[in-house]
Protein backbone atom coordinates (compact mmCIF):
# COMPACT_ATOMS: atom_id res chain seq x y z
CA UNK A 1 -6.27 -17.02 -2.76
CA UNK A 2 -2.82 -16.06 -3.67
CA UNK A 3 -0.86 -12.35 -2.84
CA UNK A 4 -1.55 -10.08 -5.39
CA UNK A 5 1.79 -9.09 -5.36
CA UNK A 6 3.82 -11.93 -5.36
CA UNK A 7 7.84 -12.96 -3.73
CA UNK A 8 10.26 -11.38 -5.86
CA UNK A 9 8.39 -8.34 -7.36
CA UNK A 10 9.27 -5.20 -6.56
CA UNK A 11 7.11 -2.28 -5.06
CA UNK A 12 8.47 1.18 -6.54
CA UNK A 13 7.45 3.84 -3.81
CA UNK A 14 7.08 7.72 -3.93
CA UNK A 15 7.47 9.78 -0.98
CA UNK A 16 7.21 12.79 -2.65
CA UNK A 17 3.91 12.18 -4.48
CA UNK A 18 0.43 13.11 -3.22
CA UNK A 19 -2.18 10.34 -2.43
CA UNK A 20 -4.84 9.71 -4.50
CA UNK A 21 -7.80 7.98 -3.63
CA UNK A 22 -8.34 4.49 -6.24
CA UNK A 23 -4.50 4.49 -6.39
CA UNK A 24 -2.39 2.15 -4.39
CA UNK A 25 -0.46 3.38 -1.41
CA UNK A 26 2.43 1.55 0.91
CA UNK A 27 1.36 1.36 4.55
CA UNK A 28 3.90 0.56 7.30
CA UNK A 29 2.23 0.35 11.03
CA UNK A 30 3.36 1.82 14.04
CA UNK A 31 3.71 -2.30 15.21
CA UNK A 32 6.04 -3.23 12.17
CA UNK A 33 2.98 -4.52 9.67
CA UNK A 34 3.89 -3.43 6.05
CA UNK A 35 1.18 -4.07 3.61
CA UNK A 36 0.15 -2.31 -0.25
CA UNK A 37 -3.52 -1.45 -0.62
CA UNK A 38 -5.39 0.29 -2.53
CA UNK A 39 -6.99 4.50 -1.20
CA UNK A 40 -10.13 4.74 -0.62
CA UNK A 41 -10.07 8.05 1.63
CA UNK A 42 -7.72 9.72 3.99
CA UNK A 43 -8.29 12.67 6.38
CA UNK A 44 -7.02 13.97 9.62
CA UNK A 45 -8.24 11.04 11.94
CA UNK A 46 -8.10 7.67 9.90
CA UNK A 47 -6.79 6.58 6.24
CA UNK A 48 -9.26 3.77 4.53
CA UNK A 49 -7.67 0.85 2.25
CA UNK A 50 -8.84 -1.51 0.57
CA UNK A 51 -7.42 -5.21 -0.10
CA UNK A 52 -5.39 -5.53 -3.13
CA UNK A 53 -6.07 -9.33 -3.44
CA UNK A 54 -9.80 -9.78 -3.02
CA UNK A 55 -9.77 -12.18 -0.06
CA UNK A 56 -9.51 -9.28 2.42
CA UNK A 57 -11.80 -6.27 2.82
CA UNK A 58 -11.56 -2.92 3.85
CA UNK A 59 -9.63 -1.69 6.47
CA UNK A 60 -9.68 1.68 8.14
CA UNK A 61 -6.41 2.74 10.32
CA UNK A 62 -6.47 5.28 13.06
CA UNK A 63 -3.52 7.90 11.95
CA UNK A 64 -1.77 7.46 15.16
CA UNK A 65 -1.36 3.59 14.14
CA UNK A 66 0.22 4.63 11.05
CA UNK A 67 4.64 4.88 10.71
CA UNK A 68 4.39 5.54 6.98
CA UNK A 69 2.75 6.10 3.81
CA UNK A 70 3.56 6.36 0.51
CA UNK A 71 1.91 5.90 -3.12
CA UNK A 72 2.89 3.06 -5.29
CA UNK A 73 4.82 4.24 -8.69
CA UNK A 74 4.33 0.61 -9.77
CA UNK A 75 4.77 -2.80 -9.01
CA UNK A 76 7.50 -4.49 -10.83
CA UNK A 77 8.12 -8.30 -11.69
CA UNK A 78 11.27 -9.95 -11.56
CA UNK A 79 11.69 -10.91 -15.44
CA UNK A 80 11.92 -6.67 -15.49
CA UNK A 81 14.90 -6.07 -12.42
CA UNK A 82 18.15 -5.52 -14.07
CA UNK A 83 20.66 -6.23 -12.09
């Protein structure tokens, strides 16, 4: 099955905007491990994704395993990057 999000596009993050569950988020891993998924919950212990490309599952991350998150703005393909 092939990535979702493909080489070349470009994921347009926002720090500054809350998370909302059914929206997709940017998670980067205390261990390096960057990946975009989609919200299905967060709370104080543990933030629940699932995958984007429907090979993979869900995956629930302890907080303490998690460097970064931030929601996705949009995901933008390469015929759209001005340069």
């Amino acid at each position: 099955m092939a990535p979702a999000i493909r080489n070349g596009w470009v994921v347009w993050c926002e720090p500054n905007h809350s998370l909302i569950p059914g929206e997709y988020v940017m998670v980067r891993r205390v261990n390096g491990e960057c990946m975009v998924k989609e919200l299905l919950y967060e709370n104080q212990d543990e933030v629940s994704l699932m995958a984007v490309n429907d090979g993979y599952g869900r995956l629930t991350i302890p907080r303490n395993e998690i460097e970064q998150i931030h929601y996705v703005g949009g995901i933008v393909p390469p015929s759209k990057i001005k340069y």
